[in-house]
Structures are given as structure tokens and as C-alpha cells.
PDB file of N, CA and C in Angstrom:
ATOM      1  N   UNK A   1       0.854  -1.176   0.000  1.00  0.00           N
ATOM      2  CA  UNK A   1       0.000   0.000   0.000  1.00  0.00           C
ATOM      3  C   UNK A   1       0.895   1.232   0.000  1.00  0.00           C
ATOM      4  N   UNK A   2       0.796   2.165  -0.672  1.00  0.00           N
ATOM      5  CA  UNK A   2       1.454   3.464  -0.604  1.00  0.00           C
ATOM      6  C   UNK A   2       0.254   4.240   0.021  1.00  0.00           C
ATOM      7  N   UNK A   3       1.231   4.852   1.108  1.00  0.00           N
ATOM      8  CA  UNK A   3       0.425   5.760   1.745  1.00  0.00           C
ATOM      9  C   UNK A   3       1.117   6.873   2.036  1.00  0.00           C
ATOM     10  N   UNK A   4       0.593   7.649   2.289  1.00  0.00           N
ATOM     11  CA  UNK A   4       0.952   9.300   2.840  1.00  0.00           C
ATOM     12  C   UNK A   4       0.918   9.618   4.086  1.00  0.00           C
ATOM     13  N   UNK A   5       1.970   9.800   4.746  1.00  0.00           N
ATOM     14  CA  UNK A   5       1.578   9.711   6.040  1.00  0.00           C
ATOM     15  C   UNK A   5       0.867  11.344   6.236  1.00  0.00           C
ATOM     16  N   UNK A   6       0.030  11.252   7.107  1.00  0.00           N
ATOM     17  CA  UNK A   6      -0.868  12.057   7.627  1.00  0.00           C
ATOM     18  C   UNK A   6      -0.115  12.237   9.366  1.00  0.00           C
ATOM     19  N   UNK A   7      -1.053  13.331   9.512  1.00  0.00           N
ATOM     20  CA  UNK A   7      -0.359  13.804  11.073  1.00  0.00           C
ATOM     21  C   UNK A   7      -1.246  13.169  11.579  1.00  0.00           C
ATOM     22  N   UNK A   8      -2.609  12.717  11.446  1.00  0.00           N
ATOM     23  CA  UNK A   8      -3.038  12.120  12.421  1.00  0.00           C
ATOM     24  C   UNK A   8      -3.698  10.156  11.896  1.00  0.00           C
ATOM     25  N   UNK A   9      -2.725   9.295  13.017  1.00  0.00           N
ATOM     26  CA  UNK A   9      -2.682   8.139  12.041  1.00  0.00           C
ATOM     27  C   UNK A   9      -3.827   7.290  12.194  1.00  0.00           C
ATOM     28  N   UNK A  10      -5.177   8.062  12.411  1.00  0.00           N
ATOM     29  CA  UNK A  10      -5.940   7.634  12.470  1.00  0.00           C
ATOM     30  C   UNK A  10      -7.235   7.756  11.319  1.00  0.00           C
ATOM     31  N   UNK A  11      -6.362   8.808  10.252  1.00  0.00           N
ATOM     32  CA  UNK A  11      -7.076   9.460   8.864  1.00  0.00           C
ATOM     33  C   UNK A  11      -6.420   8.890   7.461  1.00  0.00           C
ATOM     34  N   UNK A  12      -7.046   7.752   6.774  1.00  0.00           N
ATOM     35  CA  UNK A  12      -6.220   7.060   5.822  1.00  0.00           C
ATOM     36  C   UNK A  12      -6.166   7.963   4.514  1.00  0.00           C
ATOM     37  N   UNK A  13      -4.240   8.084   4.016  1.00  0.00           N
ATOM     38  CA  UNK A  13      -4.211   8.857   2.689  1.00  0.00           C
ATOM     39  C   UNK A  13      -3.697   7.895   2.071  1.00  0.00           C
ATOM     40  N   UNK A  14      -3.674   7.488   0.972  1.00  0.00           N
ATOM     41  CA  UNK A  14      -3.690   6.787   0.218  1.00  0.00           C
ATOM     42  C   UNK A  14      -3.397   7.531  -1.123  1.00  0.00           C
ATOM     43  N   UNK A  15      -2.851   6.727  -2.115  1.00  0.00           N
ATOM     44  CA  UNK A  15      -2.531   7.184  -4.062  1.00  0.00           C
ATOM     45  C   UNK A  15      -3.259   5.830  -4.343  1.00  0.00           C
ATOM     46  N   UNK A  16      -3.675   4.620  -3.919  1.00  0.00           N
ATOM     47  CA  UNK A  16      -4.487   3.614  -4.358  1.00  0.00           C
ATOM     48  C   UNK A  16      -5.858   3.699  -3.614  1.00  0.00           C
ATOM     49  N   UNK A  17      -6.716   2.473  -4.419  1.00  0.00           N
ATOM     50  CA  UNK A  17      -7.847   3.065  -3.877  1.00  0.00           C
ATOM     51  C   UNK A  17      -7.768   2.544  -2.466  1.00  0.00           C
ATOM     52  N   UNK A  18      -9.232   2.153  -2.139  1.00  0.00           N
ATOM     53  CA  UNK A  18      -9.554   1.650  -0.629  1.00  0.00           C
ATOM     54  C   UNK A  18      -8.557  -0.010  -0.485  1.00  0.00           C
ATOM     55  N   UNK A  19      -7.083   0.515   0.193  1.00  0.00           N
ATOM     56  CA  UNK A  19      -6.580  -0.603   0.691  1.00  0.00           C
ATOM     57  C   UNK A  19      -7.435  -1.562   1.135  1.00  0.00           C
ATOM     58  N   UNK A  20      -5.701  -2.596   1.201  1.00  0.00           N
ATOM     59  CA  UNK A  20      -6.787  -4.366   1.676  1.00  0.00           C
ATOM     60  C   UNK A  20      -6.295  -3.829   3.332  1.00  0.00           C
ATOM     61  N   UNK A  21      -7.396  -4.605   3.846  1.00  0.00           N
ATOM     62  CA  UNK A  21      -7.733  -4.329   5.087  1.00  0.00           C
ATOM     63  C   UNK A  21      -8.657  -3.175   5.691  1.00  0.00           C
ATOM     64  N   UNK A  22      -9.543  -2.538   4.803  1.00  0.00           N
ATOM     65  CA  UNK A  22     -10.052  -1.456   5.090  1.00  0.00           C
ATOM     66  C   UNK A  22     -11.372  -1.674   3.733  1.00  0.00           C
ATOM     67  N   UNK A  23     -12.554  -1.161   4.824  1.00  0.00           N
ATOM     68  CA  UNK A  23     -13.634  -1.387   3.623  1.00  0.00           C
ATOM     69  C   UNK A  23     -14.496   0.254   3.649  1.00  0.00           C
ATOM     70  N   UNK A  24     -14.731   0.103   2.493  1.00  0.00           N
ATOM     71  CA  UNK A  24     -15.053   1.378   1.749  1.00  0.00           C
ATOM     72  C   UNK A  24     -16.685   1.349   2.444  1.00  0.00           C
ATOM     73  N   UNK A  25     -17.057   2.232   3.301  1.00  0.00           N
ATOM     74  CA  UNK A  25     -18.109   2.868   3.878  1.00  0.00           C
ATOM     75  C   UNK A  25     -19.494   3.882   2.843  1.00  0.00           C
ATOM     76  N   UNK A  26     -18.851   5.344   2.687  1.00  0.00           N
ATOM     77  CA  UNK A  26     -19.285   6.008   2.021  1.00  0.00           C
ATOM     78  C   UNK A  26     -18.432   6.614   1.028  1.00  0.00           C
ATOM     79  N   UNK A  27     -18.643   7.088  -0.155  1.00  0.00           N
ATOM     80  CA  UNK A  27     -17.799   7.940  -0.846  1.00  0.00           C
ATOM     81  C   UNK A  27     -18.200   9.536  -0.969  1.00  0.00           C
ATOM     82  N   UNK A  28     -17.940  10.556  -0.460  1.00  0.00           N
ATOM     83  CA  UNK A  28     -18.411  11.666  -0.172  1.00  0.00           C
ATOM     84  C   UNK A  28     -17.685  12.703  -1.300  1.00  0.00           C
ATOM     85  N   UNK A  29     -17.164  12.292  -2.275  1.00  0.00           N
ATOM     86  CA  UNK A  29     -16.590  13.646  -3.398  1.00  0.00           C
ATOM     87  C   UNK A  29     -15.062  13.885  -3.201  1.00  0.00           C
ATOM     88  N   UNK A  30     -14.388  14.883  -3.810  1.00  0.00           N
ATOM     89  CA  UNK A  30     -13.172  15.382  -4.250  1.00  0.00           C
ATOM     90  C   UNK A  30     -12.996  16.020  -3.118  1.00  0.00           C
ATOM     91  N   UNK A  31     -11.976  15.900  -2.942  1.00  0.00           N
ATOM     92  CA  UNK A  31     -11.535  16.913  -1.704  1.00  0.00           C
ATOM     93  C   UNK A  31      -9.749  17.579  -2.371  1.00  0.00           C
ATOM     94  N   UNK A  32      -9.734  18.380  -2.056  1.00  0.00           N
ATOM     95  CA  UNK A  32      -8.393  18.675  -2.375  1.00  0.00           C
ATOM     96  C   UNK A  32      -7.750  20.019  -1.871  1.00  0.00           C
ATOM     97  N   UNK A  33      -6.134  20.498  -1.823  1.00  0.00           N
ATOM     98  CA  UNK A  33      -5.909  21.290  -1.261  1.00  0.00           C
ATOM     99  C   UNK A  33      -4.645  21.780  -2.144  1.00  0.00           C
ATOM    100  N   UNK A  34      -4.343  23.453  -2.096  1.00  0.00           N
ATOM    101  CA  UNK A  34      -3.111  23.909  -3.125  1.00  0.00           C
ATOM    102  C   UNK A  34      -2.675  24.731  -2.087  1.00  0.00           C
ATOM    103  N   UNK A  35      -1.475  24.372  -2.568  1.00  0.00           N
ATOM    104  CA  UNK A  35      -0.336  25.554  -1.824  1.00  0.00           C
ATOM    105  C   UNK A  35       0.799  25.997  -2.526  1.00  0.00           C
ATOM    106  N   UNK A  36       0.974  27.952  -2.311  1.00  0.00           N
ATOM    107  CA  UNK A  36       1.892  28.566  -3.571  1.00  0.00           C
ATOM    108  C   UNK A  36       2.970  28.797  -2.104  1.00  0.00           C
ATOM    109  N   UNK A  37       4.022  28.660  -3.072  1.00  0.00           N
ATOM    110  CA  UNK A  37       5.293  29.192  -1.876  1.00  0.00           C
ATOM    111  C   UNK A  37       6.277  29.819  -2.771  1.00  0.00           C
ATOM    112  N   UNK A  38       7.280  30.820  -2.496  1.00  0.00           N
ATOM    113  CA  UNK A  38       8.084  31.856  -2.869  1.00  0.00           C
ATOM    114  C   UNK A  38       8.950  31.771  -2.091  1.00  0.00           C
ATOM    115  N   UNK A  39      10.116  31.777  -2.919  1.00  0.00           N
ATOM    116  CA  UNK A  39      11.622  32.018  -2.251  1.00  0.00           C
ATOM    117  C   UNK A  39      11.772  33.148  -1.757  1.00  0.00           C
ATOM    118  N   UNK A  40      12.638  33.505  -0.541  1.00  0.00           N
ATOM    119  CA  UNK A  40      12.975  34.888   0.088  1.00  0.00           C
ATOM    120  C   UNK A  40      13.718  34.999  -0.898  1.00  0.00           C
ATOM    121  N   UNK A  41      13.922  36.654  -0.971  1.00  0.00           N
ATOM    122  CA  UNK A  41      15.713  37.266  -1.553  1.00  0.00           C
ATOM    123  C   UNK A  41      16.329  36.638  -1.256  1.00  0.00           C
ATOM    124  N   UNK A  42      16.961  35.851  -0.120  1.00  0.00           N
ATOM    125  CA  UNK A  42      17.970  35.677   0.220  1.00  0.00           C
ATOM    126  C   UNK A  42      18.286  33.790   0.007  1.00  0.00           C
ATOM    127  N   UNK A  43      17.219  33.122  -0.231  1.00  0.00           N
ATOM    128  CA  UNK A  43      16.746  31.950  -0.916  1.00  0.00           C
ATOM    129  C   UNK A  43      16.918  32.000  -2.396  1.00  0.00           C
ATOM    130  N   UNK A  44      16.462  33.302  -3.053  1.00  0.00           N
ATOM    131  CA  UNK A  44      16.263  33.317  -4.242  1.00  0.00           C
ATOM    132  C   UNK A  44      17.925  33.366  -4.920  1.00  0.00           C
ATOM    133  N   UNK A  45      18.735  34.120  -4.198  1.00  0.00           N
ATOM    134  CA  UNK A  45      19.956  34.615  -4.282  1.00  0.00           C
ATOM    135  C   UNK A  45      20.991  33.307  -4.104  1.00  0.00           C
ATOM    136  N   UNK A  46      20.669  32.822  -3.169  1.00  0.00           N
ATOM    137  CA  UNK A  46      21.321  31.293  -2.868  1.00  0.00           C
ATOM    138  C   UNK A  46      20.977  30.354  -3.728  1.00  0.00           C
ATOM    139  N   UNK A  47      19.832  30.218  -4.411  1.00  0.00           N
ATOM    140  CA  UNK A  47      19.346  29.146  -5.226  1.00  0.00           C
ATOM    141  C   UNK A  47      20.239  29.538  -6.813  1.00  0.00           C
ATOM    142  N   UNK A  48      19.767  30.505  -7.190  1.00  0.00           N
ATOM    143  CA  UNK A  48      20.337  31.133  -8.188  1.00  0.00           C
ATOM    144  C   UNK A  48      21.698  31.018  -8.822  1.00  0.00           C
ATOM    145  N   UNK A  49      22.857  31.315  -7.082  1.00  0.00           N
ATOM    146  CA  UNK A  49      24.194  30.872  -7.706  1.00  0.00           C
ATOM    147  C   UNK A  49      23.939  29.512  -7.628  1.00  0.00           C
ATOM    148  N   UNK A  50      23.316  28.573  -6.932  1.00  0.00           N
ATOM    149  CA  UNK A  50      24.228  27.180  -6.545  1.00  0.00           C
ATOM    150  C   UNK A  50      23.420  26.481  -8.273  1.00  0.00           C
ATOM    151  N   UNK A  51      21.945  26.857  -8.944  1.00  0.00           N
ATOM    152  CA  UNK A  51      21.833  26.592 -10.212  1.00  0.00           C
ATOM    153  C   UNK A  51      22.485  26.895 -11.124  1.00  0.00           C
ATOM    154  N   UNK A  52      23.297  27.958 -10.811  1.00  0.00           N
ATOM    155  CA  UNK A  52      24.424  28.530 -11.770  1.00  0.00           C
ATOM    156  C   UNK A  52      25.729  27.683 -11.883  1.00  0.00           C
ATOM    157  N   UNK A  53      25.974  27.257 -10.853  1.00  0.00           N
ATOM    158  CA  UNK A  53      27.425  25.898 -11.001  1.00  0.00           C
ATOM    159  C   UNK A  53      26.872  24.761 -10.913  1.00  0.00           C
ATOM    160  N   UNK A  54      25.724  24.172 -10.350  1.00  0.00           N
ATOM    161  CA  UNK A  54      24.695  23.450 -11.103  1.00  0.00           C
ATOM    162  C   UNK A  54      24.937  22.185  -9.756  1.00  0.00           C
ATOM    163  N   UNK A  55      24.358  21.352  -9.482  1.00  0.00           N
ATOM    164  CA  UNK A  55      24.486  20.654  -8.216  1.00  0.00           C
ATOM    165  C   UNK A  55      22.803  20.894  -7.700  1.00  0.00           C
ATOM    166  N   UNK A  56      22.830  20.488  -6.285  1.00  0.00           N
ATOM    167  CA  UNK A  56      21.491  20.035  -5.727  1.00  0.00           C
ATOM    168  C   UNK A  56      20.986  21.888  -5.179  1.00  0.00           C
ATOM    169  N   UNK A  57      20.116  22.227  -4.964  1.00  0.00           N
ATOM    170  CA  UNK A  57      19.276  23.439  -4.415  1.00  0.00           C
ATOM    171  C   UNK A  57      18.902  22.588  -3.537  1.00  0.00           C
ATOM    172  N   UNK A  58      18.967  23.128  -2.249  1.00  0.00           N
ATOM    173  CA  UNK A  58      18.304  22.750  -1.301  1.00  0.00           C
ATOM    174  C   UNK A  58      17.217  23.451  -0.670  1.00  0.00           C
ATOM    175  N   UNK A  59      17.619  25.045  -1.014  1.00  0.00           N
ATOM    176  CA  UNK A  59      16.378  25.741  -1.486  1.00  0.00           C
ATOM    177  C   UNK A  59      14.789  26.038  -1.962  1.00  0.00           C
ATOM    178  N   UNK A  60      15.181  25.329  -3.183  1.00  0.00           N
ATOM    179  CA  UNK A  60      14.449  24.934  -3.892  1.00  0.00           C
ATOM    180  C   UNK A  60      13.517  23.984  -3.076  1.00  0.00           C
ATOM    181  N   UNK A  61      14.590  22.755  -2.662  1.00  0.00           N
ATOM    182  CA  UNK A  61      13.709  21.279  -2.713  1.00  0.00           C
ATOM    183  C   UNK A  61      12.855  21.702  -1.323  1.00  0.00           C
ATOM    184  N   UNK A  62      13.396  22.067  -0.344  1.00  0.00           N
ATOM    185  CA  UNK A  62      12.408  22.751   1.005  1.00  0.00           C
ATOM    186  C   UNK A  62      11.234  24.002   0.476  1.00  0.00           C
ATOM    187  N   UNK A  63      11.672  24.569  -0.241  1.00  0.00           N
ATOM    188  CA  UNK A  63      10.261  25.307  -0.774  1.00  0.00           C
ATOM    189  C   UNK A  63       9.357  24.385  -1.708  1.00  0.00           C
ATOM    190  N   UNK A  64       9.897  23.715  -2.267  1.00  0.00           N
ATOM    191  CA  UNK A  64       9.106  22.368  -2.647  1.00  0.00           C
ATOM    192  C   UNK A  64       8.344  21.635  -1.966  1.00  0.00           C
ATOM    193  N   UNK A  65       9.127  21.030  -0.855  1.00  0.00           N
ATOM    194  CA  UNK A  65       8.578  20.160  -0.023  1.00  0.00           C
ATOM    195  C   UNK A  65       7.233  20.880   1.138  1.00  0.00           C
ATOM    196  N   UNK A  66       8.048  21.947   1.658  1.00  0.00           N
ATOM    197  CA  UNK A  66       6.396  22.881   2.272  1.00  0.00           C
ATOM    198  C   UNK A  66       5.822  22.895   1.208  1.00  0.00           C
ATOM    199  N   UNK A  67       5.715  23.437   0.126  1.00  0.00           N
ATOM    200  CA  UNK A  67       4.306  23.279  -0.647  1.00  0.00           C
ATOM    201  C   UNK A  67       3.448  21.811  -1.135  1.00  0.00           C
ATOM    202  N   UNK A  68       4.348  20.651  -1.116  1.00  0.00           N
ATOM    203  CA  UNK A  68       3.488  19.875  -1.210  1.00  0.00           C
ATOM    204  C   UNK A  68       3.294  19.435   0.375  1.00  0.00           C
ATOM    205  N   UNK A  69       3.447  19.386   1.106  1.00  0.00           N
ATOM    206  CA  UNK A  69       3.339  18.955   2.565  1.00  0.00           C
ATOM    207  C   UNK A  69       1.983  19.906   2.763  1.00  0.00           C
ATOM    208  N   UNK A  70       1.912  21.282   2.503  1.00  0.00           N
ATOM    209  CA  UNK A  70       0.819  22.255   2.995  1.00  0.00           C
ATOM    210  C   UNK A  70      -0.196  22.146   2.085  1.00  0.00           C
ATOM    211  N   UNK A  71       0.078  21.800   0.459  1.00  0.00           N
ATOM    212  CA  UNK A  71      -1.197  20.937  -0.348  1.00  0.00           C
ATOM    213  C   UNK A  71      -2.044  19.868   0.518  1.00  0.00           C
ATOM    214  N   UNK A  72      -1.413  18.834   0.275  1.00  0.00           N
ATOM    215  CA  UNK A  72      -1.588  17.791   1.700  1.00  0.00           C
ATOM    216  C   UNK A  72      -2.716  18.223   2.506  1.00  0.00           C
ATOM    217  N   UNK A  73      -1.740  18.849   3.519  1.00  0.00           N
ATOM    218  CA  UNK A  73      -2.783  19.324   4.610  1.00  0.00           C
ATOM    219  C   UNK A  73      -3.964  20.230   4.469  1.00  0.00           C
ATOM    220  N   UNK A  74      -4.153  21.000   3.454  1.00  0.00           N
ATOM    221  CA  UNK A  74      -5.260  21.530   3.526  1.00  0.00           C
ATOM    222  C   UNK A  74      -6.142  20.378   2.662  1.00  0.00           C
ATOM    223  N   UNK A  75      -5.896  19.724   1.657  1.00  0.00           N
ATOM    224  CA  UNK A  75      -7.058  18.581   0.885  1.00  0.00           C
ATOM    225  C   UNK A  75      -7.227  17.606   2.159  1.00  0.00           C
ATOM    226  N   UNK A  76      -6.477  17.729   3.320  1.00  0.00           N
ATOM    227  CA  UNK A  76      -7.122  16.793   4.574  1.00  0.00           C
ATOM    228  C   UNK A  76      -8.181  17.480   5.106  1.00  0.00           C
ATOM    229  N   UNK A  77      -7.855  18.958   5.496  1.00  0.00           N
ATOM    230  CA  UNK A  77      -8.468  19.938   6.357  1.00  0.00           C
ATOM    231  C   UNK A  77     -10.294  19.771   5.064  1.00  0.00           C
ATOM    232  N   UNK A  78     -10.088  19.936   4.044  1.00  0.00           N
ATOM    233  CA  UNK A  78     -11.598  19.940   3.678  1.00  0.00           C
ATOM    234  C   UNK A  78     -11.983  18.757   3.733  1.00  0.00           C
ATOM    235  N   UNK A  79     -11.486  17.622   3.390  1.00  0.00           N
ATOM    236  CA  UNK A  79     -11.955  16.459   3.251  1.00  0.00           C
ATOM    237  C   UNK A  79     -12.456  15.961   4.956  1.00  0.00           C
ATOM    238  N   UNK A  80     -12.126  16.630   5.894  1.00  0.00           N
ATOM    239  CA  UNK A  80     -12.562  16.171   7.202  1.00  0.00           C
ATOM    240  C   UNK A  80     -13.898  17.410   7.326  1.00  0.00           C
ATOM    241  N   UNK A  81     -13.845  18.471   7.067  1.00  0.00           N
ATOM    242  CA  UNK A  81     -15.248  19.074   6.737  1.00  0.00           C
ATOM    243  C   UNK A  81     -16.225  18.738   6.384  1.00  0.00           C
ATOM    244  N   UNK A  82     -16.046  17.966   5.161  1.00  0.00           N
ATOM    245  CA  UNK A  82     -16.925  16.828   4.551  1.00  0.00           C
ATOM    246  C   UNK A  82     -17.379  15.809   5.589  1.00  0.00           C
ATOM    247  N   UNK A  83     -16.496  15.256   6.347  1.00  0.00           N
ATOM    248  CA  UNK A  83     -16.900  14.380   7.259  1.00  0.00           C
ATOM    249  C   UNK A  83     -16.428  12.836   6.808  1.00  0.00           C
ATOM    250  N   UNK A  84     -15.264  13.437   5.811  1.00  0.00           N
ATOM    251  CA  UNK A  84     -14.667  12.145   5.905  1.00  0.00           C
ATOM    252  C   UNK A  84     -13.554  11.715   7.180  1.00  0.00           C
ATOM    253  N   UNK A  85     -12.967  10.151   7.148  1.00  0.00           N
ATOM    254  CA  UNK A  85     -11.989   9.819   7.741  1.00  0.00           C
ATOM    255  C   UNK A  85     -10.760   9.016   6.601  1.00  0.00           C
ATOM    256  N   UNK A  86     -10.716   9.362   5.800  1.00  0.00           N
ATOM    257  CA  UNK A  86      -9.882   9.323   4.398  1.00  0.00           C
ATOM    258  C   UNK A  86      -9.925   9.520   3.370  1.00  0.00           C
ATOM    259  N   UNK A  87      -8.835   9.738   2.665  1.00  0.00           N
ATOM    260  CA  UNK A  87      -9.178  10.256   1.340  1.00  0.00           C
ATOM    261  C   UNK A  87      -7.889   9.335   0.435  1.00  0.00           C
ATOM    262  N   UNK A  88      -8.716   9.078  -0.661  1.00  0.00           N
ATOM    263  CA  UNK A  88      -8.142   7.662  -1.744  1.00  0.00           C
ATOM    264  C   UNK A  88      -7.715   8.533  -3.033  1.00  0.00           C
ATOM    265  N   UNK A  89      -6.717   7.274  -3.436  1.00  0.00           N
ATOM    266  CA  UNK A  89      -6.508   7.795  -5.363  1.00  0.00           C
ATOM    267  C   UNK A  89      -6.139   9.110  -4.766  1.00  0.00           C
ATOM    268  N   UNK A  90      -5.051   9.117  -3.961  1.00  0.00           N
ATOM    269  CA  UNK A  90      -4.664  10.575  -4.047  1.00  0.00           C
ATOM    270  C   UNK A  90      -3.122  11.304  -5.249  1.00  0.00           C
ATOM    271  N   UNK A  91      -3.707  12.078  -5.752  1.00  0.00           N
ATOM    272  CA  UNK A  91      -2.641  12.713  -6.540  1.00  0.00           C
ATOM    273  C   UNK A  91      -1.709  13.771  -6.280  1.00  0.00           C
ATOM    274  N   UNK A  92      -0.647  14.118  -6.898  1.00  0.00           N
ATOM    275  CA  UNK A  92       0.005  15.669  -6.294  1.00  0.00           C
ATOM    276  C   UNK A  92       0.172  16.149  -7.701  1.00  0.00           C
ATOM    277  N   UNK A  93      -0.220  17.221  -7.660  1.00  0.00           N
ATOM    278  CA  UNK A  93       0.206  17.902  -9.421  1.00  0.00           C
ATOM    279  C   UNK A  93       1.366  19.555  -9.056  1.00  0.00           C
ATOM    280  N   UNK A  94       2.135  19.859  -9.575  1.00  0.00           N
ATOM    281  CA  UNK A  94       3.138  21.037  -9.318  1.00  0.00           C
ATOM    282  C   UNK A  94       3.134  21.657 -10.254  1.00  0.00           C
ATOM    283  N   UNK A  95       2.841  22.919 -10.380  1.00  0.00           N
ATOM    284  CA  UNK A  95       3.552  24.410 -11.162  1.00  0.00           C
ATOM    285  C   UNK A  95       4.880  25.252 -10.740  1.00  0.00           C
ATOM    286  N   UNK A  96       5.423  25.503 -11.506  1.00  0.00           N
ATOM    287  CA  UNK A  96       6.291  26.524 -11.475  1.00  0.00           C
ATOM    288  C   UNK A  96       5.854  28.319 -12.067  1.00  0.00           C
ATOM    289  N   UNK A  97       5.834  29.282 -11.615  1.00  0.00           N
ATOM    290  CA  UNK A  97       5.465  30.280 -11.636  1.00  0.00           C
ATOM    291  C   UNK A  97       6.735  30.845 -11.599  1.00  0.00           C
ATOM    292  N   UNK A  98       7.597  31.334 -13.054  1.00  0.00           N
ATOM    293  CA  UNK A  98       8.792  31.593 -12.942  1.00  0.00           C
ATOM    294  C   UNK A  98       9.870  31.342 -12.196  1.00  0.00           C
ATOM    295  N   UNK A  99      10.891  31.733 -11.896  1.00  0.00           N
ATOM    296  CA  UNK A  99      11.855  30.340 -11.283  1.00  0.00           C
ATOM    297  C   UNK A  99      11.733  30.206  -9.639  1.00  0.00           C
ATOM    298  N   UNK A 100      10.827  31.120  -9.216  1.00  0.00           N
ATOM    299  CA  UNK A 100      11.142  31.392  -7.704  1.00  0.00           C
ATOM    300  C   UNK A 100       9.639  30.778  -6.773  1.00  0.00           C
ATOM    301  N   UNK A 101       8.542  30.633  -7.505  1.00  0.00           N
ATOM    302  CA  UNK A 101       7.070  30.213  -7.015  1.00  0.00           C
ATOM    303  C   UNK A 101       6.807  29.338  -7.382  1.00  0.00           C
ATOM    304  N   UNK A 102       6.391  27.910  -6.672  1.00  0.00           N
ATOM    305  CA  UNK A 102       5.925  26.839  -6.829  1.00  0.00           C
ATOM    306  C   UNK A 102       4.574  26.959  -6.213  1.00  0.00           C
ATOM    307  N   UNK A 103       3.642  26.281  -7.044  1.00  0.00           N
ATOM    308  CA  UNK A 103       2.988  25.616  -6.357  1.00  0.00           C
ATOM    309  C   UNK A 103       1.896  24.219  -6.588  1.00  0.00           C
ATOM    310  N   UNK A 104       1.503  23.702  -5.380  1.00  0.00           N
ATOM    311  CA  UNK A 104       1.091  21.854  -5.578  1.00  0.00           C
ATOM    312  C   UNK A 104      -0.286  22.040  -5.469  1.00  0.00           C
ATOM    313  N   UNK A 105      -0.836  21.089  -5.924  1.00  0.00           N
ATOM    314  CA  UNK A 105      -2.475  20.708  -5.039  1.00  0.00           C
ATOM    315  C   UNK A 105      -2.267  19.587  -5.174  1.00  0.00           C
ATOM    316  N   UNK A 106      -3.053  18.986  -4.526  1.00  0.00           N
ATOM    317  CA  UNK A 106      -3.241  17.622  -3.923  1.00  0.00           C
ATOM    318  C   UNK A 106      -4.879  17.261  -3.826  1.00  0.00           C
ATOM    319  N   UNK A 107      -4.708  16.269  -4.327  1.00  0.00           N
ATOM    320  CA  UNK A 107      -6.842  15.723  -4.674  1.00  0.00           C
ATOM    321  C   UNK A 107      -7.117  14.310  -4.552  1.00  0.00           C
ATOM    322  N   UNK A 108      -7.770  13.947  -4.329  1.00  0.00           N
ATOM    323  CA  UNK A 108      -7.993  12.549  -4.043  1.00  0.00           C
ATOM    324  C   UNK A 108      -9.540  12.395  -3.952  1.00  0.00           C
ATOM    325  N   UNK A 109     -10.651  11.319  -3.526  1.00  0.00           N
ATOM    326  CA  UNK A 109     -11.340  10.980  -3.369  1.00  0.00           C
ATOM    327  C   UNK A 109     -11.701  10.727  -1.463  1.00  0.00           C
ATOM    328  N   UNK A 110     -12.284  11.750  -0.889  1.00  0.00           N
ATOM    329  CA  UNK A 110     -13.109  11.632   0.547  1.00  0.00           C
ATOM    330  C   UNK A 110     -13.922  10.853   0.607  1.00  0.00           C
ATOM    331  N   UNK A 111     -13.422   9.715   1.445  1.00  0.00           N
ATOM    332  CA  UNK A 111     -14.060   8.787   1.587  1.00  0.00           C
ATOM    333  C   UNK A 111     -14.355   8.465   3.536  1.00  0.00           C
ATOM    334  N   UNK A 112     -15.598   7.244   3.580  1.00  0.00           N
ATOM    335  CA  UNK A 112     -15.704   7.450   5.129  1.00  0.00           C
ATOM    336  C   UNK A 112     -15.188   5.583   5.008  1.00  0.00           C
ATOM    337  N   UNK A 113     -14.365   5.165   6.055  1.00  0.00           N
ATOM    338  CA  UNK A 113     -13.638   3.396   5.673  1.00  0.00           C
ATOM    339  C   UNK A 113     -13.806   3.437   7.138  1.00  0.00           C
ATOM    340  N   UNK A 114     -13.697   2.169   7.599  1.00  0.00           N
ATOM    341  CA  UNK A 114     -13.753   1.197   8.655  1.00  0.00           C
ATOM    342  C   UNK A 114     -12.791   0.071   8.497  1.00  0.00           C
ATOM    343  N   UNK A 115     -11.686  -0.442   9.590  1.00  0.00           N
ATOM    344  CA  UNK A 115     -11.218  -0.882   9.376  1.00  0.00           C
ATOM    345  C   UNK A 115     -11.813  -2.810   9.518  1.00  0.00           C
ATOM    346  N   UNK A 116     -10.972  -3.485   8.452  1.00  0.00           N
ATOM    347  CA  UNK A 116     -11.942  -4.723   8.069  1.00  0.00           C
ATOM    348  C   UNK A 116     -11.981  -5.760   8.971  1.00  0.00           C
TER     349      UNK A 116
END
């Protein structure tokens, strides 16, 4: 099973559908969540030379990673509005907004499961 860990491990995320061991209850709709993030000057400035002699940004990959981590969490935050306790078939999709703004959403299927 690929899963996503969630902060709370009692809310199943999932990229497949309703794992084995878990039975599909209700299906309640799309839930999903986006997040834009921007390099500081001083990020932007650091990223810039170390792409310029070319090697890893670490920069980059942490403004990366908060934005899909904070996608994530908000497609949890609605999908528990809904009144789910998981959400399936989850995807991550990313933009770039010139070289310094990323941003993710994250969507899946809110679902209500019981474990089997």
C-alpha cells in the first residue's frame, strides 16, 4: 500500500484506492488542497548561484517540499469538513510560476472506511 503519512494516524491517505484491510463505507466527493510558496531574496539569491554551477538546491527542494506537505494538509483539512476519515486515489500535481514560485495541489477521493 502506498500511503501518505498524515499527522493524524488515524485518517487514511492513500494514491491507491480503498486498501486491503479497510472497507469502503461512504464515498463523499473530491476533496483537495493547493499551496503557492516563494523564495525569500535571500533563498532566491542562494538558489540562483548554486543553479548557476549546477548541483542540488536545497532551497528549492524545502520550498518544494512545504508546498506539497501544505497541499496535503489543507485537501485533509476539507476532506474532514466533509466528514470524511480518508481520502483515496490521491494525486500531487506542481507548477512553477517563474523560477522562484511553486505551487502543488493535492486531490484525491473523501471517503468514510472502517477498518476490516
Amino acid at each position: 500500500m502506498d500511503k501518505i503519512m498524515s499527522k493524524d494516524p488515524d485518517f487514511l491517505i492513500c494514491t491507491t484506492e480503498v486498501p486491503q484491510g479497510y472497507k469502503l463505507v461512504k464515498v463523499l466527493g473530491i476533496a483537495w488542497g493547493s499551496e503557492v510558496k516563494a523564495k525569500s531574496a535571500k533563498g532566491s539569491a542562494a538558489a540562483t548561484l548554486r543553479g548557476f554551477l549546477g548541483g542540488n538546491v536545497p532551497e528549492l527542494q524545502n520550498m518544494a517540499m512545504e508546498a506539497r506537505r501544505g497541499s496535503v494538509d489543507k485537501m485533509v483539512q476539507q476532506a474532514r469538513k466533509m466528514g470524511a476519515n480518508g481520502v483515496v486515489g490521491v494525486s500531487l500535481t506542481g507548477f512553477t510560476f517563474r523560477h522562484d514560485i511553486v505551487e502543488f495541489i493535492a486531490y484525491g477521493t473523501a471517503v468514510i472506511v472502517e477498518k476490516a
